[in-house]
Protein backbone atom coordinates (compact mmCIF):
# COMPACT_ATOMS: atom_id res chain seq x y z
CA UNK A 1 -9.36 -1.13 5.83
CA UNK A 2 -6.58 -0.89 8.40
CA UNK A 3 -4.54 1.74 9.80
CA UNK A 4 -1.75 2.21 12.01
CA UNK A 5 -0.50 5.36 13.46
CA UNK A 6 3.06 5.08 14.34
CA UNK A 7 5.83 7.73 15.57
CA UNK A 8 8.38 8.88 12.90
CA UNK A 9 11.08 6.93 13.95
CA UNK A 10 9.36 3.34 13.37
CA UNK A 11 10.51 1.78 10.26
CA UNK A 12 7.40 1.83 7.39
CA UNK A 13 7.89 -2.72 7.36
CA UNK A 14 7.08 -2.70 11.62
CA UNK A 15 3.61 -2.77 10.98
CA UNK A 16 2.83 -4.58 8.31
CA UNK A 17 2.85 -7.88 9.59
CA UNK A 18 -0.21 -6.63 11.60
CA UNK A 19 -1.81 -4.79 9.40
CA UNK A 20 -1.82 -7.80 6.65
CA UNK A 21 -3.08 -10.55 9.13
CA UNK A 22 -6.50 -10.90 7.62
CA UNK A 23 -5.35 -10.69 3.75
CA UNK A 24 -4.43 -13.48 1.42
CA UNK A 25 -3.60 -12.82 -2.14
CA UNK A 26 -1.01 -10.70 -3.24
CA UNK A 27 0.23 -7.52 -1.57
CA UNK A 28 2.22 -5.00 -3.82
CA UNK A 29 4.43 -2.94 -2.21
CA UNK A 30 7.18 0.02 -3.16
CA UNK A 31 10.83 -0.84 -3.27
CA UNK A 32 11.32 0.82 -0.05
CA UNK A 33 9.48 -2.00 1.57
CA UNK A 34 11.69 -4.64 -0.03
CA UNK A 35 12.76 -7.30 3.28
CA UNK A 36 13.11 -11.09 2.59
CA UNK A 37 12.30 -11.21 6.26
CA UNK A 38 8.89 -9.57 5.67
CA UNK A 39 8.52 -11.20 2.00
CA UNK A 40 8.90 -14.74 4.10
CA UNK A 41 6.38 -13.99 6.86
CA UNK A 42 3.97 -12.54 4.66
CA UNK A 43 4.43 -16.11 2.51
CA UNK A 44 3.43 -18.26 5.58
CA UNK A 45 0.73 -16.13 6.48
CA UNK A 46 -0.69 -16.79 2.86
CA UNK A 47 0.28 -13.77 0.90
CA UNK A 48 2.64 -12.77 -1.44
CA UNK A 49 4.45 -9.88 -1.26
CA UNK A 50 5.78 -7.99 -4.98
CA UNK A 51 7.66 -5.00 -5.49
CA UNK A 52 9.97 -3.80 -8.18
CA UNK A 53 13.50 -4.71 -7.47
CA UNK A 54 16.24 -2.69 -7.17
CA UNK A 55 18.97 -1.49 -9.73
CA UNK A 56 21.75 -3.63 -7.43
CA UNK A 57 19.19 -7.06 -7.33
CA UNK A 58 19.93 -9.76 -9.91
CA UNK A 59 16.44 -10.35 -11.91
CA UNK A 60 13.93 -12.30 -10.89
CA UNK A 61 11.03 -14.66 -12.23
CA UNK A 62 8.11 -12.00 -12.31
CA UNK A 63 4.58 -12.15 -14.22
CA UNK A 64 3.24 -9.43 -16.47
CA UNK A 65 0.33 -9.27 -14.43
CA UNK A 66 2.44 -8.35 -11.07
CA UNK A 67 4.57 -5.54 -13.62
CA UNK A 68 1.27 -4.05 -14.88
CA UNK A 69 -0.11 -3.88 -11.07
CA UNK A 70 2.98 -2.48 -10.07
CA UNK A 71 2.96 0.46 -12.28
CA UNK A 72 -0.13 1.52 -11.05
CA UNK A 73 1.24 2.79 -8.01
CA UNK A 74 0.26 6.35 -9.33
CA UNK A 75 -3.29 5.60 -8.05
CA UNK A 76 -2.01 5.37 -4.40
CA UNK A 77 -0.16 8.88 -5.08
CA UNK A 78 -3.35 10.13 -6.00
CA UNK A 79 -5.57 8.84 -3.13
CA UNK A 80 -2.75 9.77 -0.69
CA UNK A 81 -2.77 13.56 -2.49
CA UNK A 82 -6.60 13.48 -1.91
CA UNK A 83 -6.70 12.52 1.46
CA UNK A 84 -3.95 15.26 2.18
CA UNK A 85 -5.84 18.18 0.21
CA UNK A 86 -9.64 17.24 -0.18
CA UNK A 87 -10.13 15.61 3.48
CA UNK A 88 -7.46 17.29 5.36
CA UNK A 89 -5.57 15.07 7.16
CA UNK A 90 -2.28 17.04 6.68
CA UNK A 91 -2.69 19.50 9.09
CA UNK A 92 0.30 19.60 11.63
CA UNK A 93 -1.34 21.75 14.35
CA UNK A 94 -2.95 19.92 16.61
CA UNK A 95 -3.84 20.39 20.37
CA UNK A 96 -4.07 16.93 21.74
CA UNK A 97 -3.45 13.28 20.69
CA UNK A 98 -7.28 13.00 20.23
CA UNK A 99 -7.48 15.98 18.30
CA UNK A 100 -4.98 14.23 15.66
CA UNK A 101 -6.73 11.15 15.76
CA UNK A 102 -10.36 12.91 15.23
CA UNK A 103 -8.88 14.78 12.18
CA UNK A 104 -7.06 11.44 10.73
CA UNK A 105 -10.41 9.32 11.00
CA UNK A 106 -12.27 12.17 9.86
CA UNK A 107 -10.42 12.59 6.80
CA UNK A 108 -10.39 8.42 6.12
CA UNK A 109 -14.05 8.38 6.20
CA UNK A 110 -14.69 10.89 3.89
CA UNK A 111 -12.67 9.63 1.29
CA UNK A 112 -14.85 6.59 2.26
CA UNK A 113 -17.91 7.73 1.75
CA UNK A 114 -16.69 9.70 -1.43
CA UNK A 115 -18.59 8.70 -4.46
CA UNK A 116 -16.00 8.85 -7.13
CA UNK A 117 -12.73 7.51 -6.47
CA UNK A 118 -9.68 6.59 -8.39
CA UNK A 119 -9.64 3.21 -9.51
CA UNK A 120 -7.74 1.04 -12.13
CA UNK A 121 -9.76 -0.12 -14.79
CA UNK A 122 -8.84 -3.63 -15.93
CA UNK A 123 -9.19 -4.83 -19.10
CA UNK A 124 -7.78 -7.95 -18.70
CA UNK A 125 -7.48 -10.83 -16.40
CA UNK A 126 -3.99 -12.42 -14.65
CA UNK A 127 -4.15 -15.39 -16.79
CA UNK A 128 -4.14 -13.55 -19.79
CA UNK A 129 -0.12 -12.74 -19.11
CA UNK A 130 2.53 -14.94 -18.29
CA UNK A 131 6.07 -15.05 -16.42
CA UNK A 132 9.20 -13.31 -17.21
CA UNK A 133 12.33 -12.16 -15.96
């Protein structure tokens, strides 16, 4: 797991780069993270970066597999919901920089240590699907 905290004004793609550095694979990511900057740093570092394009893109080559994962996202809305409501970590009150920090890390481990989490269940494997535009 990695996190970043970052002030508001920091653009969501800033810490990516650093918070992918150990991955390899494929990293799907929302529209609002679309950068071929990004997209071509995360490609020498060994990953690949998918999101869904956007109404003004032409179409691109994509594989079923990368669509399915894609509309999955909902899973992330949950676990983000959870972490704001079951552990907490959405309270805007506090009294020092540590304070914050205690009651983020708090809340991540947790959700951590939480038995039952959301999960995709996958009944099928990448190589089952194949490209398309």
């Amino acid at each position: 797991m990695a996190l970043k905290v970052t002030a508001g004004n920091v653009d969501d793609r800033e810490p990516v780069r650093e918070l992918t550095a150990e991955l390899t694979g494929s990293l799907y990511g929302d529209k609002g993270y679309l950068s071929q900057e990004l997209a071509d740093d995360l490609a020498k570092a060994g990953l690949t970066f998918i999101t869904q394009k956007r109404r003004n893109m032409k179409a691109h080559l994509q594989a079923e597999w990368d669509k399915i994962m894609l509309s999955k996202h909902f899973i992330i809305e949950t676990i983000n919901g959870q972490l704001k409501t079951i552990s907490q970590i959405e309270h805007s009150r506090h009294r020092s920089i540590k304070g914050f920090l205690l009651c983020v890390l708090g809340g991540l481990i947790a959700y951590c240590l939480k038995l039952k989490k959301p999960s995709l269940k996958v009944f099928y494997s990448e190589e089952d699907f194949s490209m398309t535009a």
